[in-house]
PDB file of N, CA and C in Angstrom:
ATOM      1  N   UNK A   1     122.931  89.040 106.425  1.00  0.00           N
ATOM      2  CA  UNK A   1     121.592  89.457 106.016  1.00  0.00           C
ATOM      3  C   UNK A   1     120.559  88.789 106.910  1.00  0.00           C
ATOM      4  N   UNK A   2     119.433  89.795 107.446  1.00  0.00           N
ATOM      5  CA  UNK A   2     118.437  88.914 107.877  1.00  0.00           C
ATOM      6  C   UNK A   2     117.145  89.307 107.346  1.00  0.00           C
ATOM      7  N   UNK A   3     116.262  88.362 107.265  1.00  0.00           N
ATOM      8  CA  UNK A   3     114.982  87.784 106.716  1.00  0.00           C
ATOM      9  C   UNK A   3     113.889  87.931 107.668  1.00  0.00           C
ATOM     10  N   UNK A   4     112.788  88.501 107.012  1.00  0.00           N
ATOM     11  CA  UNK A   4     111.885  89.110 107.877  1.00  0.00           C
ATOM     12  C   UNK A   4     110.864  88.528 107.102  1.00  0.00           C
ATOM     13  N   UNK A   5     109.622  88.033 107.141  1.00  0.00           N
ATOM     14  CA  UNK A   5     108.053  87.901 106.237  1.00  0.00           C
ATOM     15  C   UNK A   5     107.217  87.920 107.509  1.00  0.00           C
ATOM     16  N   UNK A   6     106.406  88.925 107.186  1.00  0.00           N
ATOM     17  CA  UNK A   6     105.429  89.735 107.750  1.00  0.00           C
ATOM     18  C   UNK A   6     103.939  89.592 107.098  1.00  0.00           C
ATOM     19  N   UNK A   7     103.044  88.853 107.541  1.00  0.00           N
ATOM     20  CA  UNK A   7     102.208  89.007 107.109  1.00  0.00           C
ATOM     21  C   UNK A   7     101.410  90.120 106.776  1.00  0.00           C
ATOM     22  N   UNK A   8     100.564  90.595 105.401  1.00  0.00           N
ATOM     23  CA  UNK A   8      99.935  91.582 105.171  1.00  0.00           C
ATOM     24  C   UNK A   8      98.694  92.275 105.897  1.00  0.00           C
ATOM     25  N   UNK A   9      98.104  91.191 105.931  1.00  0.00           N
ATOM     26  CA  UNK A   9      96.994  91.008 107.169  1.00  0.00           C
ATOM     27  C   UNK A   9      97.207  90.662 108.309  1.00  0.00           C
ATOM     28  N   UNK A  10      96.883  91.949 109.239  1.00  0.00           N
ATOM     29  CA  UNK A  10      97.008  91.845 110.429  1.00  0.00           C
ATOM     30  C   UNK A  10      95.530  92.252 111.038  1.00  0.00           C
ATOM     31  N   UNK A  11      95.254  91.527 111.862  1.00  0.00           N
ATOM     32  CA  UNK A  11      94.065  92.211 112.742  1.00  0.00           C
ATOM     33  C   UNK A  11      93.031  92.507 111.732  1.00  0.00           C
ATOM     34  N   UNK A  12      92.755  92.259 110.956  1.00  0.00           N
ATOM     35  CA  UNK A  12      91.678  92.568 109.379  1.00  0.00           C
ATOM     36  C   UNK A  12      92.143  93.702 108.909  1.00  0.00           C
ATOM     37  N   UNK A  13      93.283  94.129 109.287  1.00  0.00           N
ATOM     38  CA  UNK A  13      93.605  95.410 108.297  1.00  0.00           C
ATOM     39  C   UNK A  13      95.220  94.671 107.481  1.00  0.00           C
ATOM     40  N   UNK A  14      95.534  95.716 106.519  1.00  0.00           N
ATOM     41  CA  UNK A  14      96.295  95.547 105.398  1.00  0.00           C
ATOM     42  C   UNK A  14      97.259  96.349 105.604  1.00  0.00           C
ATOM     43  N   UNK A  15      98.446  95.437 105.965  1.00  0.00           N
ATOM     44  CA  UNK A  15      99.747  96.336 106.075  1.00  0.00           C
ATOM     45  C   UNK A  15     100.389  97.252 104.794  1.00  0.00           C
ATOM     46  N   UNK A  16     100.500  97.986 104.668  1.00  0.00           N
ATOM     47  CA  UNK A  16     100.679  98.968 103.543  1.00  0.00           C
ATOM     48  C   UNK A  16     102.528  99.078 103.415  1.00  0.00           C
ATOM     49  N   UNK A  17     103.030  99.307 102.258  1.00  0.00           N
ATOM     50  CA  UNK A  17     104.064  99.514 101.878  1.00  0.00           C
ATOM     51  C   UNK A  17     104.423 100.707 103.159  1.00  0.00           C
ATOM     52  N   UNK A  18     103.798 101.581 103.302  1.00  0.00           N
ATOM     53  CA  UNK A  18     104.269 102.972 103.882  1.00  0.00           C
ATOM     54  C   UNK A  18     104.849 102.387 105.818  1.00  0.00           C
ATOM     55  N   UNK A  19     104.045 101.330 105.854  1.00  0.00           N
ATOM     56  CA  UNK A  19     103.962 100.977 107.331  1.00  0.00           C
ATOM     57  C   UNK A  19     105.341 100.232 107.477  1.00  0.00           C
ATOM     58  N   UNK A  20     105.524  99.456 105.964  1.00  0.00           N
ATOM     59  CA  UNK A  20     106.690  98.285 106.506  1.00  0.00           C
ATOM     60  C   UNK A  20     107.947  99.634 106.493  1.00  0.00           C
ATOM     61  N   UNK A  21     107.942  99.980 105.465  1.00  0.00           N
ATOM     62  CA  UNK A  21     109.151 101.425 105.553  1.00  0.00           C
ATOM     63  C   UNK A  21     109.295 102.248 106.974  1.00  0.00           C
ATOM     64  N   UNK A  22     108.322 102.406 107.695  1.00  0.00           N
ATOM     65  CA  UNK A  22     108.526 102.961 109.171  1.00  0.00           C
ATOM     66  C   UNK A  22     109.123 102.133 110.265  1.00  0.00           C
ATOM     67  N   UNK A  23     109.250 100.579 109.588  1.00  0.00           N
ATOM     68  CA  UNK A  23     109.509  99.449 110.295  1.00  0.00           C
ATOM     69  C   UNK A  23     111.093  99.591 110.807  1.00  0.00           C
ATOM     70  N   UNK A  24     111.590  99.946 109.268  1.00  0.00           N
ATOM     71  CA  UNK A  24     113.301 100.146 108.813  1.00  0.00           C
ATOM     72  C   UNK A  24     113.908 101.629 109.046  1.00  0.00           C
ATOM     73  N   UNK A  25     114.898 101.360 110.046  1.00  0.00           N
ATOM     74  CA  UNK A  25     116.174 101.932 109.706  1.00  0.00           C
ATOM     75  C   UNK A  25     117.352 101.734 109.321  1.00  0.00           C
ATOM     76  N   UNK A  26     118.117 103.044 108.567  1.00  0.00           N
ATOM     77  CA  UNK A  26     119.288 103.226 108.026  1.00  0.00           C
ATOM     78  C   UNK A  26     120.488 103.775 108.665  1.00  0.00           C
ATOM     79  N   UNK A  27     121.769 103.051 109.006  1.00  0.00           N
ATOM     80  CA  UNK A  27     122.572 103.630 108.941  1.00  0.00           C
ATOM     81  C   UNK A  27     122.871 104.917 107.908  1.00  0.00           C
ATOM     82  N   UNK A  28     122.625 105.125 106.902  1.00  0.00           N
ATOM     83  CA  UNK A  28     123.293 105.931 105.403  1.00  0.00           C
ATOM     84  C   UNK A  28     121.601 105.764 104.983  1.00  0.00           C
ATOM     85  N   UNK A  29     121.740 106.784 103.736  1.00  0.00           N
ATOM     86  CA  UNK A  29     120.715 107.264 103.285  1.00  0.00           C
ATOM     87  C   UNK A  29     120.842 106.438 101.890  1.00  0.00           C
ATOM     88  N   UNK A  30     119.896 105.639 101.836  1.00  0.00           N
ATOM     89  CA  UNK A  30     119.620 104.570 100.528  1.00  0.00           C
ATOM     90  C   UNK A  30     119.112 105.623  99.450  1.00  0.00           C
ATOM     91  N   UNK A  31     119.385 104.466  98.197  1.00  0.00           N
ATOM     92  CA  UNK A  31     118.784 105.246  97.237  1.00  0.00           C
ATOM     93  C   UNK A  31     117.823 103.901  96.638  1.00  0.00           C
ATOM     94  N   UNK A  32     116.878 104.196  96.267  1.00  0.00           N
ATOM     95  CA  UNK A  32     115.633 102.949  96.265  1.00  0.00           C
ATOM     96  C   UNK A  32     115.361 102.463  94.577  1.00  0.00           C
ATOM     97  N   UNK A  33     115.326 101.422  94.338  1.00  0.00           N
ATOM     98  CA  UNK A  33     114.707 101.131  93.339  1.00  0.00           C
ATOM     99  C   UNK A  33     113.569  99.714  93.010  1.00  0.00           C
ATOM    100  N   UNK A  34     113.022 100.930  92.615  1.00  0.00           N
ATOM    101  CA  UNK A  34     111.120  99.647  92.555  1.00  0.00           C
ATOM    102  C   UNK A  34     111.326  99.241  90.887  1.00  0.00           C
ATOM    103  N   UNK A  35     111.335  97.784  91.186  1.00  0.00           N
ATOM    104  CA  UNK A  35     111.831  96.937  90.179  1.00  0.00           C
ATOM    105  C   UNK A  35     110.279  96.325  89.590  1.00  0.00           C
ATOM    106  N   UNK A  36     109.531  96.015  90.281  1.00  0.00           N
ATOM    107  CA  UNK A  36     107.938  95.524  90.180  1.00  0.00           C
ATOM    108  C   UNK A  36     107.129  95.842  90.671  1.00  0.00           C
ATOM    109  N   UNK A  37     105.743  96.314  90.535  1.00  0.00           N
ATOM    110  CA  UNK A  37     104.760  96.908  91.424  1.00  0.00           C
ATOM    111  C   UNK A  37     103.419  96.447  90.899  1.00  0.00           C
ATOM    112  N   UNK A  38     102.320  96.047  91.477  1.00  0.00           N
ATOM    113  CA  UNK A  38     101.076  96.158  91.162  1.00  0.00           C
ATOM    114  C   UNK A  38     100.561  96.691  91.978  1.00  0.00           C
ATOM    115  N   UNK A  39      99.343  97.803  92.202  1.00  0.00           N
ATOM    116  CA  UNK A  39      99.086  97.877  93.266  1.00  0.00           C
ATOM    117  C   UNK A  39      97.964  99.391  92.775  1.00  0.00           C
ATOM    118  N   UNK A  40      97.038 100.136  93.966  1.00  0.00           N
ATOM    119  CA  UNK A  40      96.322 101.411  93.460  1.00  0.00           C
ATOM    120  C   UNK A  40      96.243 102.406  94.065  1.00  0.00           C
ATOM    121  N   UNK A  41      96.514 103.068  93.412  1.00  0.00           N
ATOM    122  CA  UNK A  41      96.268 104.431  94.742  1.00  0.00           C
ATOM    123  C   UNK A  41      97.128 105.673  93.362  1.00  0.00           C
ATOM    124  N   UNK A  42      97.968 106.290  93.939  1.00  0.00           N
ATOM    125  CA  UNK A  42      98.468 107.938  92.702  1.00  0.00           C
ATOM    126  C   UNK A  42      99.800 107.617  92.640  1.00  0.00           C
ATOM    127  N   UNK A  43      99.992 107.448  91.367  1.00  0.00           N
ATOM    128  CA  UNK A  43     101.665 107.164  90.601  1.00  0.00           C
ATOM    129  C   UNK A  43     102.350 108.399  90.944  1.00  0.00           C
ATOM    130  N   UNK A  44     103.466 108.593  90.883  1.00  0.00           N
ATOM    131  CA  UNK A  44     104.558 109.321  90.778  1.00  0.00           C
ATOM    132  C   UNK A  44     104.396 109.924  89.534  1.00  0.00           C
ATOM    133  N   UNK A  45     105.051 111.385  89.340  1.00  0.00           N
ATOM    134  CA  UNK A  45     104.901 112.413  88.148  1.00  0.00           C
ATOM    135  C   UNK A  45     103.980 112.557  87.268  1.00  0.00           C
ATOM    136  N   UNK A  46     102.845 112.543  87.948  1.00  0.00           N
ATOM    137  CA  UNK A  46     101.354 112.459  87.387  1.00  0.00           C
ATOM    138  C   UNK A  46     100.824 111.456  86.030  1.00  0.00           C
ATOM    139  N   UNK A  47     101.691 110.379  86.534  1.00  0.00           N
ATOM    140  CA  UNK A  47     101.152 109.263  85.871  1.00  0.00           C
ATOM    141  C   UNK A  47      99.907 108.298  86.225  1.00  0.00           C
ATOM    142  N   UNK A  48      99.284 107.691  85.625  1.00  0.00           N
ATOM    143  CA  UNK A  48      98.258 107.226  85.835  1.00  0.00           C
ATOM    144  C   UNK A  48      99.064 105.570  86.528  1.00  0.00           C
ATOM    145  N   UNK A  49      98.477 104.787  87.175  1.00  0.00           N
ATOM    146  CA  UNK A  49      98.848 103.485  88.020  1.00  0.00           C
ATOM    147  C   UNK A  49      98.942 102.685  86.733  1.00  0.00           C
ATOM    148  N   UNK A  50      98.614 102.605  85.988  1.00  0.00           N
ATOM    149  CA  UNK A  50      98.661 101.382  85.191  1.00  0.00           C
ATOM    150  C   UNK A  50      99.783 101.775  83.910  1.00  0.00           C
ATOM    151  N   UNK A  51      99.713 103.268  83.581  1.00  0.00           N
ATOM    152  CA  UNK A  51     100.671 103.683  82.920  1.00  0.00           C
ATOM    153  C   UNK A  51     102.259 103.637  83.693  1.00  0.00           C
ATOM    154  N   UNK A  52     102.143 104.182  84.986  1.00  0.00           N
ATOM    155  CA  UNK A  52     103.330 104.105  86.201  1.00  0.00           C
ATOM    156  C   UNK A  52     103.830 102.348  85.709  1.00  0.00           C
ATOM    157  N   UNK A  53     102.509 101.572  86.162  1.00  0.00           N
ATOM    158  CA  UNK A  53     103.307 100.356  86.383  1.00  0.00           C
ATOM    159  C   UNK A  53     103.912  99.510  84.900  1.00  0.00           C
ATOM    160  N   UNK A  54     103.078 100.011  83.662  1.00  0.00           N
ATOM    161  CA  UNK A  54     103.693  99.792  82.635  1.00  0.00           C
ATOM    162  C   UNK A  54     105.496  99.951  82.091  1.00  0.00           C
ATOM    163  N   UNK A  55     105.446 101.278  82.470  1.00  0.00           N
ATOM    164  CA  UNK A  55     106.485 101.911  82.367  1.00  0.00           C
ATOM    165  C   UNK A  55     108.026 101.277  83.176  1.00  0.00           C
ATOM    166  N   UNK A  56     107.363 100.772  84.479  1.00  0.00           N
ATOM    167  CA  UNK A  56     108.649  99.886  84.967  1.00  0.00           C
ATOM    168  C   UNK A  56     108.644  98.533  84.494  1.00  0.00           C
ATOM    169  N   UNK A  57     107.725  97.977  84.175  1.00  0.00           N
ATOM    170  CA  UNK A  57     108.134  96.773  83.088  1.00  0.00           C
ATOM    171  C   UNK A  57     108.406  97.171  82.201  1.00  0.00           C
ATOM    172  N   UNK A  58     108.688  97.997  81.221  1.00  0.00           N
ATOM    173  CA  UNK A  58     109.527  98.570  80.126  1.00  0.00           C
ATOM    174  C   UNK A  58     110.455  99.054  79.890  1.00  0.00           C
ATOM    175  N   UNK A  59     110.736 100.107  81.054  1.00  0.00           N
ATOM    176  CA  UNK A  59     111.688 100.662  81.067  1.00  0.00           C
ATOM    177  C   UNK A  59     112.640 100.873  81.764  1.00  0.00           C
ATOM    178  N   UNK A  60     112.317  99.521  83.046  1.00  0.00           N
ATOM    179  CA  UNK A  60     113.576  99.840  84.093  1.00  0.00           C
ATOM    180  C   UNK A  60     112.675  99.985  85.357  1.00  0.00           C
ATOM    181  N   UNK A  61     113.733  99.771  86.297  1.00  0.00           N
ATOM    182  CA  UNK A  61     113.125 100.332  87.406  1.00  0.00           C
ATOM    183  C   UNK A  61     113.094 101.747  87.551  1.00  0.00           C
ATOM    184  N   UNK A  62     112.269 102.003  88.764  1.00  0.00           N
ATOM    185  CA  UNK A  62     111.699 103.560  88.818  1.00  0.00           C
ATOM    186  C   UNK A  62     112.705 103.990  90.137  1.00  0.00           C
ATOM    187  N   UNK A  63     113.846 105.057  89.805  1.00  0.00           N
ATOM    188  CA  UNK A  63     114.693 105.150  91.121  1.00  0.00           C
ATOM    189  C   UNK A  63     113.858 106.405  92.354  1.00  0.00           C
ATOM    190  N   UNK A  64     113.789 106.165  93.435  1.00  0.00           N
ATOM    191  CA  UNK A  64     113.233 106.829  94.629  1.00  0.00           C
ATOM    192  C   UNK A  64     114.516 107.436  95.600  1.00  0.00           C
ATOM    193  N   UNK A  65     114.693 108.756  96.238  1.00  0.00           N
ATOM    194  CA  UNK A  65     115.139 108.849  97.910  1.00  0.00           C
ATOM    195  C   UNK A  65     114.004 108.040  98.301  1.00  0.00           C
ATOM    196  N   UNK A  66     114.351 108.348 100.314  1.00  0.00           N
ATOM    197  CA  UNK A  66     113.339 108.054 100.967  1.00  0.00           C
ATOM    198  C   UNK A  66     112.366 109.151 100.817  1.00  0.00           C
ATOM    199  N   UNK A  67     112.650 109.975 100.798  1.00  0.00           N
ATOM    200  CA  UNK A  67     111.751 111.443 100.645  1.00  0.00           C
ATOM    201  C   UNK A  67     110.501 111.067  99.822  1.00  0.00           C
ATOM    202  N   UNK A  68     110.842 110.848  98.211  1.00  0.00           N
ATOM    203  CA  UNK A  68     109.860 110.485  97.573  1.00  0.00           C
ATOM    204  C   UNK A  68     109.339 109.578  97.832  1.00  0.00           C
ATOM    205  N   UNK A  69     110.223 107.981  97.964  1.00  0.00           N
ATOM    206  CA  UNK A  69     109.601 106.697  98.187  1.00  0.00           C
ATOM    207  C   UNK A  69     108.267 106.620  99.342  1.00  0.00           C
ATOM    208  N   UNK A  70     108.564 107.542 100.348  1.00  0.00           N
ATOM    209  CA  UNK A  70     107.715 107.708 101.676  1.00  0.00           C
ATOM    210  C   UNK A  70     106.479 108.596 100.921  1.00  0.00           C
ATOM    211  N   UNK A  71     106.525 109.528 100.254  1.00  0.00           N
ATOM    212  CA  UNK A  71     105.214 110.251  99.827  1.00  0.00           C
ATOM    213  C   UNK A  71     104.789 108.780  98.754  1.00  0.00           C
ATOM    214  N   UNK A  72     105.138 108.558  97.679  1.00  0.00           N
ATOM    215  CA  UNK A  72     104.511 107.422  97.051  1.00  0.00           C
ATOM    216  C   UNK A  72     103.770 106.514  97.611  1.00  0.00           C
ATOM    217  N   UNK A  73     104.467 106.012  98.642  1.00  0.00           N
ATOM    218  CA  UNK A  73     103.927 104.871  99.413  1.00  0.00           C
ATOM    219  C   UNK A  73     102.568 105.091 100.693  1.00  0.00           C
ATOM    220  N   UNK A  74     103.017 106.439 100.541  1.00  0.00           N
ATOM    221  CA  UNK A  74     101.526 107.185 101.244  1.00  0.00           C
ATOM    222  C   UNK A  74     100.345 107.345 100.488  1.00  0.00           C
ATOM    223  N   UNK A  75     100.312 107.463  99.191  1.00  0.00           N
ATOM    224  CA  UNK A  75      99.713 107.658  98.340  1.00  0.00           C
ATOM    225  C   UNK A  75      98.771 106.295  97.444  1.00  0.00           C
ATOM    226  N   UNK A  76      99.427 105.524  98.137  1.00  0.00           N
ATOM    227  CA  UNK A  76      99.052 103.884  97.705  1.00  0.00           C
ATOM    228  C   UNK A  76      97.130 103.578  98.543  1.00  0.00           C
ATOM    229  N   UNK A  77      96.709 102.742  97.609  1.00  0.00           N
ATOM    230  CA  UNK A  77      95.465 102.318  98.782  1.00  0.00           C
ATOM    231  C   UNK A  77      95.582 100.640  98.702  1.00  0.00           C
ATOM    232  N   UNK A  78      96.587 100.162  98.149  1.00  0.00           N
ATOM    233  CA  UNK A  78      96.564  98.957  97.777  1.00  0.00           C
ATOM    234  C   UNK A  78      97.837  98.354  97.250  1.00  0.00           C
ATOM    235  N   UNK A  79      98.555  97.364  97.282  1.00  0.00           N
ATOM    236  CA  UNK A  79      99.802  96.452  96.784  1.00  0.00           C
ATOM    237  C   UNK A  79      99.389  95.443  97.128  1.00  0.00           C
ATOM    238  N   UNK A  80      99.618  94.820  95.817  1.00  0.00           N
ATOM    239  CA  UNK A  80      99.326  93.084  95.482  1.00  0.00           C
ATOM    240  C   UNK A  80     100.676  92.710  95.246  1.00  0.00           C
ATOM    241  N   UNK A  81     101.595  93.181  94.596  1.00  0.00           N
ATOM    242  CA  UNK A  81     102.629  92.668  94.597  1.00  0.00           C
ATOM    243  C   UNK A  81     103.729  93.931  94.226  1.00  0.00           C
ATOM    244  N   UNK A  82     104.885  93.842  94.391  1.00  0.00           N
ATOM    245  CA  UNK A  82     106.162  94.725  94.729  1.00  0.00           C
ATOM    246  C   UNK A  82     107.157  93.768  94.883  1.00  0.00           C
ATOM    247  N   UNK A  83     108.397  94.792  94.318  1.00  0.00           N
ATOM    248  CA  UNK A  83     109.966  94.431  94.384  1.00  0.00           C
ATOM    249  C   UNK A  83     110.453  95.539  94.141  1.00  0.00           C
ATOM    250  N   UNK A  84     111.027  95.893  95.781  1.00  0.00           N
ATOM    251  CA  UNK A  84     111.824  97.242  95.786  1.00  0.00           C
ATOM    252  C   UNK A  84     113.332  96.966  96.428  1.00  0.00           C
ATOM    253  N   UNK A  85     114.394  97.481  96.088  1.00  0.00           N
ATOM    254  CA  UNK A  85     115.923  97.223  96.410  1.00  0.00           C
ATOM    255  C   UNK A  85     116.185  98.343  97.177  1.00  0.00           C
ATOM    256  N   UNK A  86     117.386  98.678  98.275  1.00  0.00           N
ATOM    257  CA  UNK A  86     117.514  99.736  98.898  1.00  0.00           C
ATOM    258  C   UNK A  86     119.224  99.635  98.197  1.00  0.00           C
ATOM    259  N   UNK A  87     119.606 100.838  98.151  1.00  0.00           N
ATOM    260  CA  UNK A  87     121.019 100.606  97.638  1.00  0.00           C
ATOM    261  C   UNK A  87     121.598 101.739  98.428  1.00  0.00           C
ATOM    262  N   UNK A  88     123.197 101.186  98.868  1.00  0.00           N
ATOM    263  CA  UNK A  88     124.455 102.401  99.164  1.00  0.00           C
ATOM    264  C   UNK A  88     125.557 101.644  98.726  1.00  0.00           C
ATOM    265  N   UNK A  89     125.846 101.536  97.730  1.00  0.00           N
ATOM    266  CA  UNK A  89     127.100 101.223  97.410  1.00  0.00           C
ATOM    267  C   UNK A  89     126.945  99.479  96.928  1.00  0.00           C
ATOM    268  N   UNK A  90     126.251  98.833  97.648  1.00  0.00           N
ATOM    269  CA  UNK A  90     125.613  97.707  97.519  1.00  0.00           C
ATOM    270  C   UNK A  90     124.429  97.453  97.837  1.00  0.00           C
ATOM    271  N   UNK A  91     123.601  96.416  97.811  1.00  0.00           N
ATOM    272  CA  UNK A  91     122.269  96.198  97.865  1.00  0.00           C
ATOM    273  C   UNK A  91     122.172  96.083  99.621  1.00  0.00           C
ATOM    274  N   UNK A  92     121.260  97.333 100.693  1.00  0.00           N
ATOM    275  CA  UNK A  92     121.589  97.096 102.001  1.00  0.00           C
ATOM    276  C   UNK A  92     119.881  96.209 102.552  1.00  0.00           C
ATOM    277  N   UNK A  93     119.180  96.193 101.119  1.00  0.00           N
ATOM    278  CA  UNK A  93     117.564  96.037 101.546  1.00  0.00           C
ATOM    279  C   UNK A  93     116.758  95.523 100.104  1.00  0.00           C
ATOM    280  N   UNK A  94     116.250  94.422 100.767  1.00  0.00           N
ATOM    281  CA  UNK A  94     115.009  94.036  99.664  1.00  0.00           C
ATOM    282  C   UNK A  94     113.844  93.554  99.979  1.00  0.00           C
ATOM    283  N   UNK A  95     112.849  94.316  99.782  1.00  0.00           N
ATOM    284  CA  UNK A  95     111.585  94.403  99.948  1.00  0.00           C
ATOM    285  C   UNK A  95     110.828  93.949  99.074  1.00  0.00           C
ATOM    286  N   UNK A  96     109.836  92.326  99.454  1.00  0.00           N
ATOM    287  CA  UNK A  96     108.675  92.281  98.057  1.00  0.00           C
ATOM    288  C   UNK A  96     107.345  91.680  98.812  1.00  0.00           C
ATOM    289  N   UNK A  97     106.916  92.190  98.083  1.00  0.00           N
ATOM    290  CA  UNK A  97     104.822  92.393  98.627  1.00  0.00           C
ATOM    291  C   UNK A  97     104.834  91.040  97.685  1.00  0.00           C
ATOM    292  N   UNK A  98     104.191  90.030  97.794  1.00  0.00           N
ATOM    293  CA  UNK A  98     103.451  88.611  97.142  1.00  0.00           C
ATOM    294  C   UNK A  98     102.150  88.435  97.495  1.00  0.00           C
ATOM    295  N   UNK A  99     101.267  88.819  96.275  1.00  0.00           N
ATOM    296  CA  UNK A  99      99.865  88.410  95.955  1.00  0.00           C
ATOM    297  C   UNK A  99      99.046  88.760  97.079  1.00  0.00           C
ATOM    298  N   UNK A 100      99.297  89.904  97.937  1.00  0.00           N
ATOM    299  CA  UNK A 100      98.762  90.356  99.100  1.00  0.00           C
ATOM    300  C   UNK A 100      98.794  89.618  99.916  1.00  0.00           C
ATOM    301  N   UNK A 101      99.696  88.631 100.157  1.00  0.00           N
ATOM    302  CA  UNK A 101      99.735  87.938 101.579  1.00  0.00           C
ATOM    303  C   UNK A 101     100.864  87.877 102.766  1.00  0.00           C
ATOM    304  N   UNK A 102     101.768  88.573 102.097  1.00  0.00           N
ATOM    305  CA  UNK A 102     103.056  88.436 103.052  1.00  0.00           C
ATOM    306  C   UNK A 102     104.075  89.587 102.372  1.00  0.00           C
ATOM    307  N   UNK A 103     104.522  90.057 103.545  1.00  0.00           N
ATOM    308  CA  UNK A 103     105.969  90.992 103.132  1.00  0.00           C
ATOM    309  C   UNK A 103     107.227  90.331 103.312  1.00  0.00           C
ATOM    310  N   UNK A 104     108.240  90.432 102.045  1.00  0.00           N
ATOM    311  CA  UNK A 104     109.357  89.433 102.594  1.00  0.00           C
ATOM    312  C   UNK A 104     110.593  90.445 102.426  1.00  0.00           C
ATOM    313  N   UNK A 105     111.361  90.521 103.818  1.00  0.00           N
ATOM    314  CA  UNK A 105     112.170  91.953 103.946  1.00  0.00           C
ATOM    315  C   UNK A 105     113.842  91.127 104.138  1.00  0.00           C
ATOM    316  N   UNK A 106     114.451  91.918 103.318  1.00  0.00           N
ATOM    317  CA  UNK A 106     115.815  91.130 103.660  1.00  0.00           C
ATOM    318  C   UNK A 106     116.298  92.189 103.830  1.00  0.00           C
ATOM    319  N   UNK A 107     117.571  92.795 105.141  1.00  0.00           N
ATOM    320  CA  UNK A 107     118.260  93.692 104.986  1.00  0.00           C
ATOM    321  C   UNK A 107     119.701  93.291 105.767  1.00  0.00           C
ATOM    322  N   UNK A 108     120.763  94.047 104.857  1.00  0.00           N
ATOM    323  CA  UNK A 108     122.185  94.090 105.779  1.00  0.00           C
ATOM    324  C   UNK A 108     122.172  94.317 107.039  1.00  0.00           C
ATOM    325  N   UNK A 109     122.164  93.783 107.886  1.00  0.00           N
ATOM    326  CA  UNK A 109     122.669  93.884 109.182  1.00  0.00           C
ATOM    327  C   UNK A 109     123.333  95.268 109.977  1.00  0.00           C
ATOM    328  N   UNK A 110     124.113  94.574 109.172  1.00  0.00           N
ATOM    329  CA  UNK A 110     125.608  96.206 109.334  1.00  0.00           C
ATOM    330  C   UNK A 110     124.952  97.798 108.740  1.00  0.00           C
ATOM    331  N   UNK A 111     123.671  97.513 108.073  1.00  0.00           N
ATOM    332  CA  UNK A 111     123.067  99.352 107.597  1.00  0.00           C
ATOM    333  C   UNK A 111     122.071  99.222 107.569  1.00  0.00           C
ATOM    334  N   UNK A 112     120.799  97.939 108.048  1.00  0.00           N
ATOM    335  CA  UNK A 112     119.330  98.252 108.283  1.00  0.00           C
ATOM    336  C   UNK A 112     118.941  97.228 109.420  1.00  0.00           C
ATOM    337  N   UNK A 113     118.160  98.033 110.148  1.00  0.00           N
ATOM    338  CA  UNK A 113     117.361  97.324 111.173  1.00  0.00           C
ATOM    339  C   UNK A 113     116.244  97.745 111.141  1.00  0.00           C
ATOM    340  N   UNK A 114     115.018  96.224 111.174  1.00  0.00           N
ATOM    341  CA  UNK A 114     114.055  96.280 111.249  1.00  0.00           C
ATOM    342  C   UNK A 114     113.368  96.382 112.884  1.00  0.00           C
ATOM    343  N   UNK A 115     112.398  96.881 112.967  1.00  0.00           N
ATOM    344  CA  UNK A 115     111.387  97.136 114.195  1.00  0.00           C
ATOM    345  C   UNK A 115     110.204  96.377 114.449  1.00  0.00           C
TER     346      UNK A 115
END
């Protein structure tokens, strides 16, 4: 596994969930799950952000393709904090946003490389 933290702020702009995901490639096609999120911009299945983010502290994580995960994360104007897992069979990726200051990216070797 290797370890990546990326600061959020770069250059006075704000690295966005959507940017670190363009960072990563896959051997195999993950299947994603967002375990924690704070953050603003348009929830998934016309939920409201605070109802969205309720709902995964209640009920689980929220499972994504990349397909969706990439429109969601386009849809964001903001993450303060996140915990997202990439899965094929085992865990190949873990992604978490902290208090808007840093991205901390861990991925398998052998099925993700970062850019």
């Amino acid at each position: 596994m290797s370890n990546y933290r990326v600061p959020m702020w770069q250059q006075n702009t704000k690295m966005l969930l959507g940017e670190v995901l363009s960072k990563i490639s896959f051997a195999c096609e993950p299947t994603w799950l967002l375990h924690e999120f704070s953050g603003t911009g348009v929830a998934p299945n016309g939920l409201g952000m605070v109802e969205f983010e309720t709902c995964i502290r209640e009920s689980g994580p929220a499972r994504f393709d990349t397909a969706s995960l990439t429109n969601f994360a386009s849809a964001l104007t903001d993450v303060y904090d996140l915990r997202i897992t990439a899965w094929s069979g085992h865990k190949i990726a873990e992604i978490v946003g902290f208090d808007s200051e840093c991205w901390d990216i861990w991925l398998d070797d052998s099925l993700a490389k970062y850019r």
